[in-house]
N, C-alpha and C. Protein backbone atom coordinates (compact mmCIF):
# COMPACT_ATOMS: atom_id res chain seq x y z
N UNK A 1 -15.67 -44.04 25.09
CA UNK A 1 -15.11 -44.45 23.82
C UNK A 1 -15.18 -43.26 22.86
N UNK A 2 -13.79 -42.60 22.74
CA UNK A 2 -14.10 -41.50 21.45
C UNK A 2 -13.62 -42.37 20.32
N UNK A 3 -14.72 -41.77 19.37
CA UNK A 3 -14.74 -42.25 17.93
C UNK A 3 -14.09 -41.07 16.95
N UNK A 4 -13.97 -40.07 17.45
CA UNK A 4 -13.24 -39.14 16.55
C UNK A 4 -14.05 -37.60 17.51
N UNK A 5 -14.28 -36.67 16.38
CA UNK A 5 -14.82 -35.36 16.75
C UNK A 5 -16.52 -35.51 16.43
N UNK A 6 -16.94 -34.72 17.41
CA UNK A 6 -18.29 -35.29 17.49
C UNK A 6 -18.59 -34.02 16.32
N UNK A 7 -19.85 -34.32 16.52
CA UNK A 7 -21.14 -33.80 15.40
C UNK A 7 -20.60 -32.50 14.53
N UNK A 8 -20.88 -31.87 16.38
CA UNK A 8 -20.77 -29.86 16.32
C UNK A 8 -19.33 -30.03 15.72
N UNK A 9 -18.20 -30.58 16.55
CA UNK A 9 -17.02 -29.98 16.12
C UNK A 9 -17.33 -30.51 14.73
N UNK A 10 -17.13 -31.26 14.01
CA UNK A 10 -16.89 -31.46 12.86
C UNK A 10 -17.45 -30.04 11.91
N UNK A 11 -18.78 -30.00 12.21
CA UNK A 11 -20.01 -28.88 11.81
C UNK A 11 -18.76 -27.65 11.71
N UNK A 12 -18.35 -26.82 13.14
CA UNK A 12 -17.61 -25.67 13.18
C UNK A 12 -16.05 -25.99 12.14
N UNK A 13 -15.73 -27.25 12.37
CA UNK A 13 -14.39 -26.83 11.42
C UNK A 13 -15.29 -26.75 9.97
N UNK A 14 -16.13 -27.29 9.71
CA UNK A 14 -16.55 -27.02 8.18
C UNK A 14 -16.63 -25.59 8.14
N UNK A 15 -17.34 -24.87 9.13
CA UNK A 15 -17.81 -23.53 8.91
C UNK A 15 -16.68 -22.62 9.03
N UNK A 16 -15.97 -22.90 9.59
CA UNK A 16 -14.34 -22.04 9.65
C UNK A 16 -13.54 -22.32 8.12
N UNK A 17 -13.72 -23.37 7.54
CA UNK A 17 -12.71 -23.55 6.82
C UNK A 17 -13.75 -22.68 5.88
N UNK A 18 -15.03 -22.78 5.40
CA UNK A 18 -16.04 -21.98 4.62
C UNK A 18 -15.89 -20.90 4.66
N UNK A 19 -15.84 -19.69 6.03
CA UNK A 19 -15.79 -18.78 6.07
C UNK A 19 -14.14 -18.11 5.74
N UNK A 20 -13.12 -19.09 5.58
CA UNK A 20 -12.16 -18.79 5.04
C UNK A 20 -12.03 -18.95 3.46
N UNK A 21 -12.55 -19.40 3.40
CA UNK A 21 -12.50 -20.11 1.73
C UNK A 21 -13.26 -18.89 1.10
N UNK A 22 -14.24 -18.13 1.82
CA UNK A 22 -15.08 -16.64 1.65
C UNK A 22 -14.10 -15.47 1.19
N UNK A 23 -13.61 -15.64 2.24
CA UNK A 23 -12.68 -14.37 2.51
C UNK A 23 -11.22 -14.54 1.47
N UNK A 24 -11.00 -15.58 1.12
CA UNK A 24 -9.92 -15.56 0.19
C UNK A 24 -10.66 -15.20 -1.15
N UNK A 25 -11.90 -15.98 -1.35
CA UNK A 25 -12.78 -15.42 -2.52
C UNK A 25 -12.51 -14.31 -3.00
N UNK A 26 -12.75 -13.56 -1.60
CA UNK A 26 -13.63 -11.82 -1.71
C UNK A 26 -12.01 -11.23 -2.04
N UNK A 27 -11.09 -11.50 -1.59
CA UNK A 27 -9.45 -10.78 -2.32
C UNK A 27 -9.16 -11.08 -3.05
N UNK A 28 -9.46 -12.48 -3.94
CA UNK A 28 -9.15 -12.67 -5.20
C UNK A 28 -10.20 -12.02 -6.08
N UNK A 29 -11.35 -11.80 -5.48
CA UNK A 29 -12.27 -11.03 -6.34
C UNK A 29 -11.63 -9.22 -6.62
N UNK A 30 -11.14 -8.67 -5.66
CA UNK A 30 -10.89 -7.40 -5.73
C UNK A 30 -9.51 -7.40 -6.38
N UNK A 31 -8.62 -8.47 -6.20
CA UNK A 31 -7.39 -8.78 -7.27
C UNK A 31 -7.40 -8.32 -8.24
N UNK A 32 -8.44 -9.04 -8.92
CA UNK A 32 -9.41 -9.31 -10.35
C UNK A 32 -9.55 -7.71 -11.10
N UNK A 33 -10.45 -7.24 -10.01
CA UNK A 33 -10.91 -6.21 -10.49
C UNK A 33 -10.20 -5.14 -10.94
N UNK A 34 -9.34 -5.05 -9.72
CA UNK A 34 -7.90 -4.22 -10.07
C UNK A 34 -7.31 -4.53 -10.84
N UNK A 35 -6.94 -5.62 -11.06
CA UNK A 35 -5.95 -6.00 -12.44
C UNK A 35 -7.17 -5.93 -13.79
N UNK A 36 -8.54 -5.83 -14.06
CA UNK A 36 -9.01 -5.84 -14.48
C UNK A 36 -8.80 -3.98 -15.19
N UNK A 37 -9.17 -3.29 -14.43
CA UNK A 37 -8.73 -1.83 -14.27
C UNK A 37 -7.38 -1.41 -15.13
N UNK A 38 -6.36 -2.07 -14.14
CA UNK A 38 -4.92 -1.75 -15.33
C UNK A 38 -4.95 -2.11 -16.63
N UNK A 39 -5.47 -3.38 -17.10
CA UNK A 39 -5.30 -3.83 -18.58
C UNK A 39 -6.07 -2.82 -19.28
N UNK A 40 -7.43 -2.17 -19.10
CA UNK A 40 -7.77 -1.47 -19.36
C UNK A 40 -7.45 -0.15 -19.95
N UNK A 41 -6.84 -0.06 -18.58
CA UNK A 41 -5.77 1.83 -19.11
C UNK A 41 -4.79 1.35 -19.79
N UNK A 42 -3.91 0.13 -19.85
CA UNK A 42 -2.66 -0.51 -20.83
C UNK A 42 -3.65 -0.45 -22.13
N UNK A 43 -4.24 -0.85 -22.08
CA UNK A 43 -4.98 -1.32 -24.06
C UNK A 43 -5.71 0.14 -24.34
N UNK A 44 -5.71 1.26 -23.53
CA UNK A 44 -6.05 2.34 -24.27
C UNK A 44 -4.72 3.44 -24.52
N UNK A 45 -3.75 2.96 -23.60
CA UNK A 45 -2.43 3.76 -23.57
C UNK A 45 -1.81 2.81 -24.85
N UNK A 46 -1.92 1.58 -25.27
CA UNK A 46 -1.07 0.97 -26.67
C UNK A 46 -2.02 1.59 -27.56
N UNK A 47 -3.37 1.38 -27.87
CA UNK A 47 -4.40 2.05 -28.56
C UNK A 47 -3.91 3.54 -29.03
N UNK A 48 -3.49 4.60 -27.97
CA UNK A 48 -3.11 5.62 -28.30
C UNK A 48 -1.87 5.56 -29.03
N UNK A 49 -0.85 4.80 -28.20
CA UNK A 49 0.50 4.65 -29.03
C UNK A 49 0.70 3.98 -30.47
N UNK A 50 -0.57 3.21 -30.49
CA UNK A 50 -0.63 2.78 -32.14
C UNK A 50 -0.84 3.72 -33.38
N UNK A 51 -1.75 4.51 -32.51
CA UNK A 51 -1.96 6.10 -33.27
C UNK A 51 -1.10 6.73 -33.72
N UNK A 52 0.17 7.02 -32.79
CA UNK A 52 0.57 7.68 -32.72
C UNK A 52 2.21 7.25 -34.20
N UNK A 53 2.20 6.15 -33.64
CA UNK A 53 3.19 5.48 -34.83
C UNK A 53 2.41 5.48 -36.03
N UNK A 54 1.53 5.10 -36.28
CA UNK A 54 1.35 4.82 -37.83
C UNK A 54 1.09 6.44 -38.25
N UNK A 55 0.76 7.29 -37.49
CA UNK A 55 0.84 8.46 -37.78
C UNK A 55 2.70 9.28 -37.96
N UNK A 56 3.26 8.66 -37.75
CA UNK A 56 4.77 8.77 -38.07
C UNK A 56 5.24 8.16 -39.26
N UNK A 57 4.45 6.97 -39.00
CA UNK A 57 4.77 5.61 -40.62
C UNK A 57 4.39 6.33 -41.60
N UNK A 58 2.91 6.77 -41.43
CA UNK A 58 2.27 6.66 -42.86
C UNK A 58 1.93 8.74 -42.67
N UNK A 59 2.55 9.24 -42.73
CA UNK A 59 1.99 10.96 -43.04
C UNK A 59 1.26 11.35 -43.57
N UNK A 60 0.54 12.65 -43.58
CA UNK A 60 -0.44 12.84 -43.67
C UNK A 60 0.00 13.34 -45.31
N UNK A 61 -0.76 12.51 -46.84
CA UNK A 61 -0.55 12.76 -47.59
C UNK A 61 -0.58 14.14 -48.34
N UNK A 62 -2.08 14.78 -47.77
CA UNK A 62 -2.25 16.22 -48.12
C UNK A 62 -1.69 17.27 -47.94
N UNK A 63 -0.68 17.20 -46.74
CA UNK A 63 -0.11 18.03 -46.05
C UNK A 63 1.43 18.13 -46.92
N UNK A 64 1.81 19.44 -47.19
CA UNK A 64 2.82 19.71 -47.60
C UNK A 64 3.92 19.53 -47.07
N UNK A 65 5.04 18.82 -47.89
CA UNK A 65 5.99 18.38 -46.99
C UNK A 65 7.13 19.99 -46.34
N UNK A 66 7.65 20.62 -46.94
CA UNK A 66 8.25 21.76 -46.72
C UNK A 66 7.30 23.33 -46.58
N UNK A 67 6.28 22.86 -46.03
CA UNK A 67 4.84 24.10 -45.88
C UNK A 67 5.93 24.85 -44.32
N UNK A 68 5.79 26.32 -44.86
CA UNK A 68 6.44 27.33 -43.37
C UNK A 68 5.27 27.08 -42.80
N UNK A 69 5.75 27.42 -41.39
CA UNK A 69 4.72 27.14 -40.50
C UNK A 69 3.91 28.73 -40.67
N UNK A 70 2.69 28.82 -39.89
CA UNK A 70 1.82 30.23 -40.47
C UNK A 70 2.56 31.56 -39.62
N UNK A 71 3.35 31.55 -38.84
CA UNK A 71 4.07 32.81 -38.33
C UNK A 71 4.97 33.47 -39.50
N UNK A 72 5.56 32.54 -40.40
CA UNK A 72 6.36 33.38 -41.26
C UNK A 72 5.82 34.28 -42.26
């Protein structure tokens, strides 16, 4: 009389489906990290580019507007 999957099997599909459920972990973990990485260099590359505009917007008040450059 089978009643279904005995003990062990039941036991090994748990542990297969576990040790998969691991391993998808561990690539969504390194996903992570990597995409963790890019936002990083993005928010210091806009960081710089924010610089760089308001330094276009707003000029440097002290600085002479028609000053020759020092070769002449």
């Amino acid at each position: 009389m089978a009643d279904g999957p005995s003990p062990e099997d039941r036991l090994m599909a748990v542990e297969m489906a576990l040790a998969h459920l691991q391993h998808d972990v561990e690539q969504m973990h390194e996903v992570l990290i990597a995409m963790q990485r890019e936002l990083k260099a993005a928010h210091r590359q806009v960081t710089l580019l924010e610089g760089k505009v308001r330094a276009l917007e707003f000029p440097d008040a002290d600085a002479p507007i028609d000053e020759k450059p020092p070769h002449y």
